[in-house]
C-alpha atoms as a PDB file:
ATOM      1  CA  UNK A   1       0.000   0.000   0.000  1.00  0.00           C
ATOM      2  CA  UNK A   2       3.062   2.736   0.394  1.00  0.00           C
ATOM      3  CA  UNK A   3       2.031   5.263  -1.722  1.00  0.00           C
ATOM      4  CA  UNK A   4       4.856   7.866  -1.033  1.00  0.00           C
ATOM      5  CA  UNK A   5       8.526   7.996   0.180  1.00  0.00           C
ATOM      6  CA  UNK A   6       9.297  10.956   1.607  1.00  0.00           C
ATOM      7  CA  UNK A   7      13.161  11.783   1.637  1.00  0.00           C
ATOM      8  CA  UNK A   8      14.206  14.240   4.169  1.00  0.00           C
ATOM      9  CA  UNK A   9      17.942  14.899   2.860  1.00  0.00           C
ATOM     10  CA  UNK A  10      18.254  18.596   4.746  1.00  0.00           C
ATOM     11  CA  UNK A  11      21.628  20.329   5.018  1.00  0.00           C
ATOM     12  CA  UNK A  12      23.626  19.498   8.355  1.00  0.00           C
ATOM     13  CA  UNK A  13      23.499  21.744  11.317  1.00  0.00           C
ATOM     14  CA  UNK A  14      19.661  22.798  10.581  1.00  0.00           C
ATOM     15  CA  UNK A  15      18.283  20.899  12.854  1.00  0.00           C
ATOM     16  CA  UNK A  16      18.169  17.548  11.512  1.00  0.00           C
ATOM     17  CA  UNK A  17      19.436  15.441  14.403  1.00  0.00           C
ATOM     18  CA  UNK A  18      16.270  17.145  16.382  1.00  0.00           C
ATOM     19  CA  UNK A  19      13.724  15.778  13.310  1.00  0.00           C
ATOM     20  CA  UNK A  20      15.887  12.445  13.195  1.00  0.00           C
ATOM     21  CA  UNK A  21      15.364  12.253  17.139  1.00  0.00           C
ATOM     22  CA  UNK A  22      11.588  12.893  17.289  1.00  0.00           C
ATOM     23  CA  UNK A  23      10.663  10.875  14.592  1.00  0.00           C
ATOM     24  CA  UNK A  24      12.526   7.534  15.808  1.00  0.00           C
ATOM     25  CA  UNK A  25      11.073   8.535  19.687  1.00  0.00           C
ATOM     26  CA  UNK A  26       7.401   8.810  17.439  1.00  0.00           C
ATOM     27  CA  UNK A  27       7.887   5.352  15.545  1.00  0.00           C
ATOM     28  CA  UNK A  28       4.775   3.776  17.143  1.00  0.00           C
ATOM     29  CA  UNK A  29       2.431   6.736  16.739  1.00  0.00           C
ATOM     30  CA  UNK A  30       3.723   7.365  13.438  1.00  0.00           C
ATOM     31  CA  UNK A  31       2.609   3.722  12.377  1.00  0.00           C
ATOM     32  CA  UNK A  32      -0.892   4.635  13.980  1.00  0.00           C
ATOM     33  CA  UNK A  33      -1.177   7.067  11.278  1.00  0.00           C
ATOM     34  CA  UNK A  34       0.713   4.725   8.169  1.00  0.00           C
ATOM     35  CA  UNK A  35       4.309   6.287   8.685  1.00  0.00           C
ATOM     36  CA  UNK A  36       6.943   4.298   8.679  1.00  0.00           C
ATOM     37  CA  UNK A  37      10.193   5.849   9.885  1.00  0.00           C
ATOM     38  CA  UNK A  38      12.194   2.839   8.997  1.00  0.00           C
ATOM     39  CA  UNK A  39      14.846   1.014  12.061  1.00  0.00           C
ATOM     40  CA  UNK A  40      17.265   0.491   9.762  1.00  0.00           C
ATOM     41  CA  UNK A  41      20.349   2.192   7.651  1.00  0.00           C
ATOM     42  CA  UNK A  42      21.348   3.807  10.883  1.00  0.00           C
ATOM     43  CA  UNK A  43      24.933   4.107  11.843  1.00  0.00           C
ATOM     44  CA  UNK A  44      26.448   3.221  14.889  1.00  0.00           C
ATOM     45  CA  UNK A  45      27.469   6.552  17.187  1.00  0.00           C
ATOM     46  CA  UNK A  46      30.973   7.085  18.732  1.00  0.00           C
ATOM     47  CA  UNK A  47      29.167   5.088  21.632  1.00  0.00           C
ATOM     48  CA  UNK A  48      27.942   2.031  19.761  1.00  0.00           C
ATOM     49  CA  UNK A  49      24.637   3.429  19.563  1.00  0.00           C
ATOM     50  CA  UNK A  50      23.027   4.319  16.717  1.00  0.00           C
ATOM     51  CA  UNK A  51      22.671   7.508  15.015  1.00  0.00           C
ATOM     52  CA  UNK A  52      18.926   8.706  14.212  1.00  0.00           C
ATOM     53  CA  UNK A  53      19.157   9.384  10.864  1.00  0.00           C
ATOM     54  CA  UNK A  54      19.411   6.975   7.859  1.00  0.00           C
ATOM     55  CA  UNK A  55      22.998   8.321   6.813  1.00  0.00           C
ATOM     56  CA  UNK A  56      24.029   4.718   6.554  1.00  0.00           C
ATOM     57  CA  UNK A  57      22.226   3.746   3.966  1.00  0.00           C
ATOM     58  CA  UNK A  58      23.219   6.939   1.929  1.00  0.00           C
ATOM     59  CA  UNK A  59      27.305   5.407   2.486  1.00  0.00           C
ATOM     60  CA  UNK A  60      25.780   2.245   1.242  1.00  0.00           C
ATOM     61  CA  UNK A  61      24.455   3.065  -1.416  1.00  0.00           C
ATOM     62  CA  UNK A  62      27.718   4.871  -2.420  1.00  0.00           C
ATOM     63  CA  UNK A  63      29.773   1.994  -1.799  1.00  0.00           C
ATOM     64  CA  UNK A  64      31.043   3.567   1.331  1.00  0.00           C
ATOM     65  CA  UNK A  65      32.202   1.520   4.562  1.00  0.00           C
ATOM     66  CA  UNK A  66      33.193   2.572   7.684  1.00  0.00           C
ATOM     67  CA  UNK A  67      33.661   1.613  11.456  1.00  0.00           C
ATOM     68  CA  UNK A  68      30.030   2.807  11.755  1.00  0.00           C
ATOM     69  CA  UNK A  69      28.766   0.716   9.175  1.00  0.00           C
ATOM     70  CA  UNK A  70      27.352  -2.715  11.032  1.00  0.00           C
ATOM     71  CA  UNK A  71      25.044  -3.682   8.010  1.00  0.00           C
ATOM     72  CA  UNK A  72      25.535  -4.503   4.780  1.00  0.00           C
ATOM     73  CA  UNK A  73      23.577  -2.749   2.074  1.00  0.00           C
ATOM     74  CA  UNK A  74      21.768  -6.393   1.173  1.00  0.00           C
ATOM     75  CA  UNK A  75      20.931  -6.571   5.526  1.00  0.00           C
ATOM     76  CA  UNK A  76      19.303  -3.192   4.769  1.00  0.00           C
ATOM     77  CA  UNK A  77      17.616  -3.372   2.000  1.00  0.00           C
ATOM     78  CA  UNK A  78      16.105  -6.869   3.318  1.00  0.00           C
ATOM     79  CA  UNK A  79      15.106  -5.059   6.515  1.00  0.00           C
ATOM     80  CA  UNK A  80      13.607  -2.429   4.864  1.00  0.00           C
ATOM     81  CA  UNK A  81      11.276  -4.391   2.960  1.00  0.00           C
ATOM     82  CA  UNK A  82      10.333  -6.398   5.924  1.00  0.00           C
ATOM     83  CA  UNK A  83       9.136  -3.520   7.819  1.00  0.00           C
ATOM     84  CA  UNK A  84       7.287  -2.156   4.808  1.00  0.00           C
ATOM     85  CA  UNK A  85       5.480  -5.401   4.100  1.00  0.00           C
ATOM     86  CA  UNK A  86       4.591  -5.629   8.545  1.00  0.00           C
ATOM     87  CA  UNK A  87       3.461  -2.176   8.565  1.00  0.00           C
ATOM     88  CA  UNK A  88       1.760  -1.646   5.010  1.00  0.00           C
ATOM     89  CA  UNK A  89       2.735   1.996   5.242  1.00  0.00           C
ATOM     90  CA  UNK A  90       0.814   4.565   2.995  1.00  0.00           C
ATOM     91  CA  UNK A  91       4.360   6.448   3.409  1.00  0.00           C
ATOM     92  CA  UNK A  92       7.991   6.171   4.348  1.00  0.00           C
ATOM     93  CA  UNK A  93      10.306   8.537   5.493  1.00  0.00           C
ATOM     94  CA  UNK A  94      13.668   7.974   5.719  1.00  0.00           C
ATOM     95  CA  UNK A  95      15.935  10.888   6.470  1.00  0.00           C
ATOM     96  CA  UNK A  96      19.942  11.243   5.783  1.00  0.00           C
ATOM     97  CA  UNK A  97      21.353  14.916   6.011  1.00  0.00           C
ATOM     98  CA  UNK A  98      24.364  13.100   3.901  1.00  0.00           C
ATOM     99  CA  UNK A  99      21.543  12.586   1.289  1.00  0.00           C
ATOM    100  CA  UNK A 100      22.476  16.059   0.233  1.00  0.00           C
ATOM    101  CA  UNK A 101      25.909  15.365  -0.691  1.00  0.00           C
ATOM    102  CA  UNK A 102      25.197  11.993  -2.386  1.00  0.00           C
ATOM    103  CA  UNK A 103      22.970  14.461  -4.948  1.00  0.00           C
ATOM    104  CA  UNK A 104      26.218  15.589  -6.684  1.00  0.00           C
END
């Protein structure tokens, strides 16, 4: 049923990490209303815990790799689909500020 993907690729240090934050804190009453904000494609932190935003995935994509990088991009993608076909989403956001960079 997703209808829409709705990619949130906004320039660092404008508040992204805040969206990022909210939205993974909102994951169940986002899915009330069809949303998924997908738990996957996120890299791990400094701290081994992972980062908010779906950044990971971008370096995938690229054929990037990196200490943060715990998944491969087939783990992802495999993931991804899962919680698409669980949740039936009419829309997923996923949201990578390093989705800007990736546009050049």
């Amino acid at each position: 049923m997703t209808r829409r993907v709705l990619l949130h690729i906004g320039q660092q240090k404008t508040g992204t990490t805040s969206i990022q934050t909210a939205l993974v804190m909102d994951r169940p009453r986002l899915a009330e209303a069809s949303i998924l904000y997908p738990d996957t494609g996120h890299a791990r932190g400094r701290n081994g815990g992972l980062r908010p935003s779906h950044n990971a995935l971008v370096h995938l994509l690229e054929g990037k790799s990196g200490p943060g990088m715990w998944q491969s991009l087939d783990e992802v993608e495999a993931q991804l689909h899962g919680q698409i076909a669980e949740l039936d989403p009419e829309t997923v956001v996923l949201s990578a500020e390093h989705g800007i960079m990736a546009a050049d």
